[in-house]
Protein backbone atom coordinates (compact mmCIF):
# COMPACT_ATOMS: atom_id res chain seq x y z
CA UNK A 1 90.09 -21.14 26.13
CA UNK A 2 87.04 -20.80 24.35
CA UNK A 3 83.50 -22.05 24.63
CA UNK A 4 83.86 -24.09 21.52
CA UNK A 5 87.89 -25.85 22.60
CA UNK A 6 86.78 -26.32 26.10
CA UNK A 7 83.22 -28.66 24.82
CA UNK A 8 85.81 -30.46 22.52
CA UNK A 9 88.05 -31.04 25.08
CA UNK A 10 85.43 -32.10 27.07
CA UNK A 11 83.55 -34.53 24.96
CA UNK A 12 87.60 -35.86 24.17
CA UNK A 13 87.83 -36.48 28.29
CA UNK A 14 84.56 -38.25 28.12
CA UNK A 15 85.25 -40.33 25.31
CA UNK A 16 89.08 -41.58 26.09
CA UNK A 17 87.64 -42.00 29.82
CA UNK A 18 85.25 -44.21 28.09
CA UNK A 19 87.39 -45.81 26.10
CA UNK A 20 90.08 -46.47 29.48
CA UNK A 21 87.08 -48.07 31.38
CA UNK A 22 86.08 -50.47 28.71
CA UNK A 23 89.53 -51.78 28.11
CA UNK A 24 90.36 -52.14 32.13
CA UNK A 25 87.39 -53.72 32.72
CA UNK A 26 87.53 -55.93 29.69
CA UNK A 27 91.31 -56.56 31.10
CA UNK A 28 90.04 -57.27 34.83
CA UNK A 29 87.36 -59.89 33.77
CA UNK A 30 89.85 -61.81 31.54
CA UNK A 31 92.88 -62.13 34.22
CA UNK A 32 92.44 -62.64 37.57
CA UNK A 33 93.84 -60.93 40.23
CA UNK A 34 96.51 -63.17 41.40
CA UNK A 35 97.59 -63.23 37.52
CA UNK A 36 98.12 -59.68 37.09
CA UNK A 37 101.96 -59.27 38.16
CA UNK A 38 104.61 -57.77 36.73
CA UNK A 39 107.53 -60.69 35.96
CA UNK A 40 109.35 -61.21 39.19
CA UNK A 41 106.68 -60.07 41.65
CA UNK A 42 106.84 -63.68 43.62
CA UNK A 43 104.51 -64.37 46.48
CA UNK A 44 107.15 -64.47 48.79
CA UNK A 45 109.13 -61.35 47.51
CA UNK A 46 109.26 -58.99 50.87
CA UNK A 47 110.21 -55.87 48.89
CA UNK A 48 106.16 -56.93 47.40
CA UNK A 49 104.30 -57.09 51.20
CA UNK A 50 103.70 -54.08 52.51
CA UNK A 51 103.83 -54.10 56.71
CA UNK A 52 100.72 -53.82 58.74
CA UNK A 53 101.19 -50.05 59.64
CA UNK A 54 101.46 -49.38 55.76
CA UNK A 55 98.83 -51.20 54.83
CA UNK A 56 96.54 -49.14 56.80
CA UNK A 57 97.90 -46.01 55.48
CA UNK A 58 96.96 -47.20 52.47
CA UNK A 59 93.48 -48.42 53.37
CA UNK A 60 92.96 -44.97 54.90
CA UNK A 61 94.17 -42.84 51.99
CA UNK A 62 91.56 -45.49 49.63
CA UNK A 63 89.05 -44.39 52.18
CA UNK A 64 89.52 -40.88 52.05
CA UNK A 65 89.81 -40.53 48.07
CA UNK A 66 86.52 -42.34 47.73
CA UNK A 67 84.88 -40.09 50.34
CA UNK A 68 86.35 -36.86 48.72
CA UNK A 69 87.70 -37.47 45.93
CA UNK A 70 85.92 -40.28 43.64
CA UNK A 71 83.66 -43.18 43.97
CA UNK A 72 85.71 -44.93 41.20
CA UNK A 73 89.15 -45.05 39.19
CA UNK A 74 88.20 -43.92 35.30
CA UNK A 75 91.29 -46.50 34.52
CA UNK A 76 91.44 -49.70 36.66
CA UNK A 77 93.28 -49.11 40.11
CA UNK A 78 96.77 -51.09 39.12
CA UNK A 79 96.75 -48.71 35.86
CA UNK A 80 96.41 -45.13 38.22
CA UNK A 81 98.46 -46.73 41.12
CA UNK A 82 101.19 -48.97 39.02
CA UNK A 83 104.99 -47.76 38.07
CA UNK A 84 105.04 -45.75 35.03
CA UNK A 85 107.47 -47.31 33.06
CA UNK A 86 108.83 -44.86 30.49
CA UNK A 87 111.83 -42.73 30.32
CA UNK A 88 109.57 -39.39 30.82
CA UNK A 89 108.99 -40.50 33.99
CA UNK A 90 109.20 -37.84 36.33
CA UNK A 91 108.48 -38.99 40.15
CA UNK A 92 108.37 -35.34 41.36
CA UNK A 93 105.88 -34.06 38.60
CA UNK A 94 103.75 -37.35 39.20
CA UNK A 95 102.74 -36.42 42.22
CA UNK A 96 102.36 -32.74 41.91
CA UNK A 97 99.48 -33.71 39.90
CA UNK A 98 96.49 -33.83 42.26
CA UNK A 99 95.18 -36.29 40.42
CA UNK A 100 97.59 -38.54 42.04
CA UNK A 101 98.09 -37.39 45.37
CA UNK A 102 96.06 -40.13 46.98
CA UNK A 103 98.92 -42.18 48.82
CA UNK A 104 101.03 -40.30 51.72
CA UNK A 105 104.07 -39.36 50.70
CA UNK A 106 105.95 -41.92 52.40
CA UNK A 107 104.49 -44.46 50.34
CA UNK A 108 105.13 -42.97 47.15
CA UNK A 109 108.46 -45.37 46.91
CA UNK A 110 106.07 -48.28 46.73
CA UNK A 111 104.11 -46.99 43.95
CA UNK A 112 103.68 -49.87 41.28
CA UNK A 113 104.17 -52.75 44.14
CA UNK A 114 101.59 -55.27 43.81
CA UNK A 115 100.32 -55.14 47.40
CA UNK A 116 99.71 -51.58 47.33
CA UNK A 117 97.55 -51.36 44.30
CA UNK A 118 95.70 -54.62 45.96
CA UNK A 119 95.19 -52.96 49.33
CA UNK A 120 93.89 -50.09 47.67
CA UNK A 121 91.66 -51.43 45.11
CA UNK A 122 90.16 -53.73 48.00
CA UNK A 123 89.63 -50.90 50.36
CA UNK A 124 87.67 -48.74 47.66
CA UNK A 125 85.56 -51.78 46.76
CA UNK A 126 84.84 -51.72 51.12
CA UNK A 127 84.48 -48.34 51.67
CA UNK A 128 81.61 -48.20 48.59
CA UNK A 129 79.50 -51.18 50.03
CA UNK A 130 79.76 -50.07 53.56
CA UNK A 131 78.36 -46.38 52.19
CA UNK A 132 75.86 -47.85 49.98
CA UNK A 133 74.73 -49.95 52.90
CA UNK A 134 74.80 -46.93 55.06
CA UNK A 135 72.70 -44.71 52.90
CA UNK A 136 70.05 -47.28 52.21
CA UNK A 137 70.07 -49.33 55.71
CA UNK A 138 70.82 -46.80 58.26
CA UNK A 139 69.65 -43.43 57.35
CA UNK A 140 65.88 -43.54 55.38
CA UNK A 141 65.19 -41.66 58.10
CA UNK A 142 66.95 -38.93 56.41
CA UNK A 143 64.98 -39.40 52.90
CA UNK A 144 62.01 -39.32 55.14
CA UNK A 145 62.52 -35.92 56.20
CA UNK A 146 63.27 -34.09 53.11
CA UNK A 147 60.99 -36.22 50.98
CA UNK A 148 57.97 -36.58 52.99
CA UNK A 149 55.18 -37.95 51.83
CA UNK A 150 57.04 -39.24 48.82
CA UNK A 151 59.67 -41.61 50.75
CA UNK A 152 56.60 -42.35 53.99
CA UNK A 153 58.57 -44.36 56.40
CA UNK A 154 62.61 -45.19 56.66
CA UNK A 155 62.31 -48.81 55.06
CA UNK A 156 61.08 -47.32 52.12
CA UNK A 157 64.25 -46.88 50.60
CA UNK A 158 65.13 -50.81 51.04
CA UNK A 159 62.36 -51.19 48.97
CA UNK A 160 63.32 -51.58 44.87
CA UNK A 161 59.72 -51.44 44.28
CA UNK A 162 59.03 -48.79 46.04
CA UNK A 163 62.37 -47.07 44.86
CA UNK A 164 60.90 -47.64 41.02
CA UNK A 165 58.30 -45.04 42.12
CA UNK A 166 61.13 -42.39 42.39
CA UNK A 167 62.60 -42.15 38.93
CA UNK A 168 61.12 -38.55 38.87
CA UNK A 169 62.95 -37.53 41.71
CA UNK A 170 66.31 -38.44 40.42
CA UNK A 171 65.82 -36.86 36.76
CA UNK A 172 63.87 -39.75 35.01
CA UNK A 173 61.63 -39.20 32.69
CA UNK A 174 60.00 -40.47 29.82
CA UNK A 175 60.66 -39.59 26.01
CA UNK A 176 58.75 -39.52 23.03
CA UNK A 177 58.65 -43.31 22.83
CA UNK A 178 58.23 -43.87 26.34
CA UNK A 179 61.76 -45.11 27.41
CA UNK A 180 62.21 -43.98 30.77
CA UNK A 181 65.59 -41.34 29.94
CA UNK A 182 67.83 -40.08 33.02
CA UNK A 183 69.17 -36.28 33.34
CA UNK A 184 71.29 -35.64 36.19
CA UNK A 185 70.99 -32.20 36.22
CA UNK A 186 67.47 -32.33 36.27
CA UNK A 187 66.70 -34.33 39.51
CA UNK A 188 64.40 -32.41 41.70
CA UNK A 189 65.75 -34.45 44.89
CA UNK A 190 69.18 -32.38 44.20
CA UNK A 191 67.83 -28.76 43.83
CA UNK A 192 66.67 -27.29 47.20
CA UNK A 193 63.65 -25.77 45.65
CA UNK A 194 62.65 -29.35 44.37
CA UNK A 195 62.87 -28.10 40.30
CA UNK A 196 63.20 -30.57 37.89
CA UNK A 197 65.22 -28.72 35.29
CA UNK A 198 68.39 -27.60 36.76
CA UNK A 199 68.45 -24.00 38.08
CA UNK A 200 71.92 -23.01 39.31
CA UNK A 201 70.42 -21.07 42.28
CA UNK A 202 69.25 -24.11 43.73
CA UNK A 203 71.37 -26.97 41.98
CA UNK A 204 73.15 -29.41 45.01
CA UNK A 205 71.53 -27.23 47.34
CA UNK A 206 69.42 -29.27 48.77
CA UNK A 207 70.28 -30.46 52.28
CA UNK A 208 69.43 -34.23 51.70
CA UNK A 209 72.52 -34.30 49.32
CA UNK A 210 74.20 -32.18 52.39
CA UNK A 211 72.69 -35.09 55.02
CA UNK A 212 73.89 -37.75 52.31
CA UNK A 213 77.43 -36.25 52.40
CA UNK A 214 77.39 -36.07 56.64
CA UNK A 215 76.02 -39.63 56.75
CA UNK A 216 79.81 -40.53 54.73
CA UNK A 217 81.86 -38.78 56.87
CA UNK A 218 80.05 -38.28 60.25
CA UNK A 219 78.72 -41.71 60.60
CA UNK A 220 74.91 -42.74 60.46
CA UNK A 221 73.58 -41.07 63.81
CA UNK A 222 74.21 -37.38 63.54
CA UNK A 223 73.07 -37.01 59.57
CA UNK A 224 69.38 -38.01 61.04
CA UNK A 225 69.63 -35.73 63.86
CA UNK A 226 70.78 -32.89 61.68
CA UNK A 227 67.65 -33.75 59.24
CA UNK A 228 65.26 -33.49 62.06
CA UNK A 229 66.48 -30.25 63.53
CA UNK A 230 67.88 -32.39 66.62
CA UNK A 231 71.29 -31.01 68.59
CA UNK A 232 73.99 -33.44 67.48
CA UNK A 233 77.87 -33.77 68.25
CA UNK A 234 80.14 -35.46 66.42
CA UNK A 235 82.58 -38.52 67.67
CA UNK A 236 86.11 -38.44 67.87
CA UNK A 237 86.37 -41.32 66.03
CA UNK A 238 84.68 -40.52 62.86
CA UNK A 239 86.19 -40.45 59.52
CA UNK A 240 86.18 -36.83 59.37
CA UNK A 241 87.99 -36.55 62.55
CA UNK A 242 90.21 -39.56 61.39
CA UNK A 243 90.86 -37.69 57.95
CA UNK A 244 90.65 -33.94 59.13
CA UNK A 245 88.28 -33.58 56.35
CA UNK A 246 87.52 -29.11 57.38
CA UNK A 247 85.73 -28.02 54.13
CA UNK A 248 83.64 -29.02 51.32
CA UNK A 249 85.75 -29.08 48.08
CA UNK A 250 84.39 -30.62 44.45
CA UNK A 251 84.87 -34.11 44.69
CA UNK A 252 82.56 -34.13 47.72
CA UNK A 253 79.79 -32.76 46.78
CA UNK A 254 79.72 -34.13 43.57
CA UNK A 255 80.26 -37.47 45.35
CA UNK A 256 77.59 -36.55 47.59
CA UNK A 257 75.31 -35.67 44.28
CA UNK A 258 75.81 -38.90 42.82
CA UNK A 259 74.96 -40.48 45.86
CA UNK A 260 72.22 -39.47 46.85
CA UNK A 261 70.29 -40.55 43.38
CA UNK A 262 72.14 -43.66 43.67
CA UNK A 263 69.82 -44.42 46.78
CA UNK A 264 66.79 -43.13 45.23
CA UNK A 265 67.25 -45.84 42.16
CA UNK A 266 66.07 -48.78 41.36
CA UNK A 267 69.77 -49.95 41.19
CA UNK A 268 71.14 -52.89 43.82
CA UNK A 269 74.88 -52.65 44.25
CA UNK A 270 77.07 -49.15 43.77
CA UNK A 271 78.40 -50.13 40.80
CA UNK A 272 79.76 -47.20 37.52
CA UNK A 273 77.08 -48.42 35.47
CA UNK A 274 74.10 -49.59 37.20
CA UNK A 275 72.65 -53.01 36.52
CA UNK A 276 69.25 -52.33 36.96
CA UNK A 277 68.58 -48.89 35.98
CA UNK A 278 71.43 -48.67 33.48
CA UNK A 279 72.33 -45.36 34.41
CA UNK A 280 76.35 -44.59 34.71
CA UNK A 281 77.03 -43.03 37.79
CA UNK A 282 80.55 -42.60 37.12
CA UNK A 283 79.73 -39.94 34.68
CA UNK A 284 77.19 -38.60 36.48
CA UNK A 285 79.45 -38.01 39.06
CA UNK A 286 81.91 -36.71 37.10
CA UNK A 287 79.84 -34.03 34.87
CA UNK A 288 78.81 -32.49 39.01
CA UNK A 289 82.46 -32.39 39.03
CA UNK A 290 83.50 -30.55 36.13
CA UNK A 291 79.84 -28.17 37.00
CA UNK A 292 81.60 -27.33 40.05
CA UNK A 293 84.95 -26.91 39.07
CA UNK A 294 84.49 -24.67 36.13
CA UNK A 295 81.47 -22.38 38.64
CA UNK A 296 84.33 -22.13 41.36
CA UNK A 297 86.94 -21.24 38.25
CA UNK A 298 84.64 -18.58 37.21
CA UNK A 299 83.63 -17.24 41.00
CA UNK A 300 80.11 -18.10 39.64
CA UNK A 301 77.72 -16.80 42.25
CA UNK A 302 75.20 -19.98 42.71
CA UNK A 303 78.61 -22.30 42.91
CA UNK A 304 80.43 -20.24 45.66
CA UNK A 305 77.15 -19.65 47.63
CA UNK A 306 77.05 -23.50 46.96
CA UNK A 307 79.99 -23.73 49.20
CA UNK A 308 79.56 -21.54 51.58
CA UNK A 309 76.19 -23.19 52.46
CA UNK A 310 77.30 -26.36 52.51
CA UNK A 311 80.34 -25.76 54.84
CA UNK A 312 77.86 -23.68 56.71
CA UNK A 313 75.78 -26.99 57.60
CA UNK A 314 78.52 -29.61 57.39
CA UNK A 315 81.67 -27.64 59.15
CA UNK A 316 80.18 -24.53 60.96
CA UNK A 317 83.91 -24.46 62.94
CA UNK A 318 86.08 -24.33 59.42
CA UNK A 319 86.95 -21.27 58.79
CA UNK A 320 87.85 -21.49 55.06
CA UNK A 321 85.32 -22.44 52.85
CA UNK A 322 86.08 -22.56 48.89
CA UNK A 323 83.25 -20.15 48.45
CA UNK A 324 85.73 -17.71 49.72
CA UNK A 325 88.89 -18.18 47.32
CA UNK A 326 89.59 -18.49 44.06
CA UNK A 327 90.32 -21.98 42.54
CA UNK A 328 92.45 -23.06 39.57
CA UNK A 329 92.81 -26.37 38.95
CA UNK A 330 91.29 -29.28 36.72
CA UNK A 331 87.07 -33.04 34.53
CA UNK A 332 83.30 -35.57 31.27
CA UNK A 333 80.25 -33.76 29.31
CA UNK A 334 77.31 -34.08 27.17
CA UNK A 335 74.76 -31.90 25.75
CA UNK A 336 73.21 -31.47 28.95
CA UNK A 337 76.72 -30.73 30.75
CA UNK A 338 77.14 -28.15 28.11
CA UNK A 339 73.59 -26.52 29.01
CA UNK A 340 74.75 -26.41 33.03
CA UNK A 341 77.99 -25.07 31.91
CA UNK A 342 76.33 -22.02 29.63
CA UNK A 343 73.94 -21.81 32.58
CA UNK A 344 76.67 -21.09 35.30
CA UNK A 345 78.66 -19.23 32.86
CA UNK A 346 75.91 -16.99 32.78
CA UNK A 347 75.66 -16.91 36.11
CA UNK A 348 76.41 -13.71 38.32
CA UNK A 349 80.25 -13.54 38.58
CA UNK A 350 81.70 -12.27 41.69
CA UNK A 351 84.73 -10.16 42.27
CA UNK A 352 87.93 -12.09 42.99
CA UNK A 353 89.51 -12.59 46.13
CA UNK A 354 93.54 -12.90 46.15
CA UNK A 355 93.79 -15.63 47.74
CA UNK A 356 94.73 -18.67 45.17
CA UNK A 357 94.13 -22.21 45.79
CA UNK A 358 95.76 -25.20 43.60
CA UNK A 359 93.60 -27.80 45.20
CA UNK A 360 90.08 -28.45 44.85
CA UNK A 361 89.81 -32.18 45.90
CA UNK A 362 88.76 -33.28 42.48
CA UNK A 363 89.11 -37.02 42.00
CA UNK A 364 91.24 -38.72 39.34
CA UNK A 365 89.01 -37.92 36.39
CA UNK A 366 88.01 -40.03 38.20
CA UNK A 367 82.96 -47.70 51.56
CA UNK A 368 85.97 -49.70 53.60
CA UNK A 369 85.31 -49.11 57.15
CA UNK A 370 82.55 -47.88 59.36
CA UNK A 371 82.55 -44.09 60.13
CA UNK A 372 81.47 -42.00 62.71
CA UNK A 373 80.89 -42.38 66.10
CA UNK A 374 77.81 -45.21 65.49
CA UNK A 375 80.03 -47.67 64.06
């Protein structure tokens, strides 16, 4: 594919997963939960309840895929999780799509079921506040180590005031008219050399973003002791124990990415667009997805090394790491996601290895419960 199909196919991604979130939410805020059934789906249907064991499977998998996969659904979570119902439906090609392997496979026979898509939608909504709450409540001391004397104490990042004095640090800056403009790729609190125009060398490098994505999976104590150079062990009971999360893939970091300016902003609640600052993190999210997918696609240097360092810190005891294989599978853009993808096409290419992996963790085109061993 060339340069020129790939950006149209891109901007096309970005504009129909524009278009999907409009209409869904438009959809959401017009019929209440309770309303949207398919005819038949009584309260008191049992083939509609899920039992308690599958219901936590479900809560789980909703906990994992925000964790590693996406923060959000680009379509509402009844439209990814619902019945297709079409006579091209194919069940086994449905879920050889990664973009919808997020349910075990036992559950895949209750795909479309209203409880299902419930307890899933309900768990994502959880599993984002408890993370947002973690990231801004439990670990400033974290912000305080990388961004000393910037962020000063570990309630400074409470602090929306205080936060406003950040914008820099998350790619803000002002234009010609003085509007206050955000570039995601340009946030010196993601490059570990603290640029503030993207260099791939350095680009989600930085091991706040790193400490952002431990605090997620490892629970709020042993991010802060890995930020401060402290020994630190991890609990058996902590979401990556619980999920057997062993490597880094695309979704996570780019989760992580998002993240971690999410905390730095003046914005309140986790939300795709933010209320306050009016920045959407869904796309941001998503354009560090596609970055990283199309760097690991072309065994870009900066994006492997990416991965290697970033298992390095987060799973020292894995021993694959996506920095080490070669990755082929498929996410929104913009004029400044087509300058990061020119700049790690450009990028140093290394030779490939023969190993071939089909999945990267990215999310659908895209916080529940309490992680780690702190909870």
């Amino acid at each position: 594919m060339s340069r020129d199909q790939l950006l149209a196919l891109v901007r096309e991604t970005q504009q129909k997963a524009s278009e999907e979130s409009q209409r869904a939410n438009q959809a959401e805020k017009r019929t209440p939960w309770s309303a949207q059934k398919a005819d038949g789906e009584g309260e008191g249907d049992r083939e509609e309840e899920g039992d308690n064991d599958d219901e936590e499977k479900v809560r789980l998998a909703a906990h994992k895929y925000v964790m590693t996969q996406g923060l959000w659904f680009v379509q509402s979570p009844k439209k990814v999780l619902g019945a297709v119902e079409n006579t091209s439906y194919n069940e086994k090609n449905r879920f050889d799509n990664a973009r919808t392997k997020v349910l075990p496979e036992e559950l895949h026979g209750d795909i479309g079921k209203s409880w299902l898509v419930h307890t899933f939608n309900k768990a994502m909504d959880r599993q984002r506040s408890n993370t947002s709450s973690r990231l801004r409540n439990d670990i400033g001391a974290v912000f305080v180590a990388h961004l000393h004397p910037r962020v000063g104490d570990a309630l400074d990042i409470q602090d929306m005031a205080l936060r406003a004095g950040y914008a820099d640090l998350i790619g803000g800056r002002k234009d010609d008219s003085g509007k206050m403009t955000f570039h995601p790729f340009d946030a010196p609190a993601l490059h570990s050399d603290g640029a503030d125009r993207l260099n791939v060398e350095t680009f989600l490098k930085n091991k706040l973003v790193m400490h952002v994505a431990a605090a997620v999976i490892y629970g709020k104590k042993k991010p802060i002791k890995m930020a401060t150079n402290k020994p630190c062990v991890s609990g058996p009971r902590c979401m990556q124990q619980m999920h057997n999360i062993s490597n880094s893939t695309p979704g996570f970091v780019a989760c992580a990415g998002a993240l971690t300016l999410w905390a730095l902003s003046m914005d309140v609640e986790l939300k795709k667009k933010g209320q306050q600052t009016g920045i959407n993190w869904y796309s941001c999210y998503e354009s560090y997805l596609r970055y990283l997918l199309e760097g690991l696609r072309n065994r870009s240097k900066p994006v492997l090394s990416l991965f290697r360092e970033w298992d390095a810190e987060l799973f020292p005891d894995s021993e694959m790491s996506l920095g080490d294989v070669r990755v082929t599978n498929g996410a929104a853009g913009g004029d400044e996601l087509d300058a990061a993808l020119d700049a790690i096409r450009n990028a140093e290419v290394e030779e490939e290895e023969d190993v071939d992996m089909d999945n990267a963790g990215d999310g659908e085109n895209g916080d529940g419960e309490e992680s780690g061993d702190d909870q």
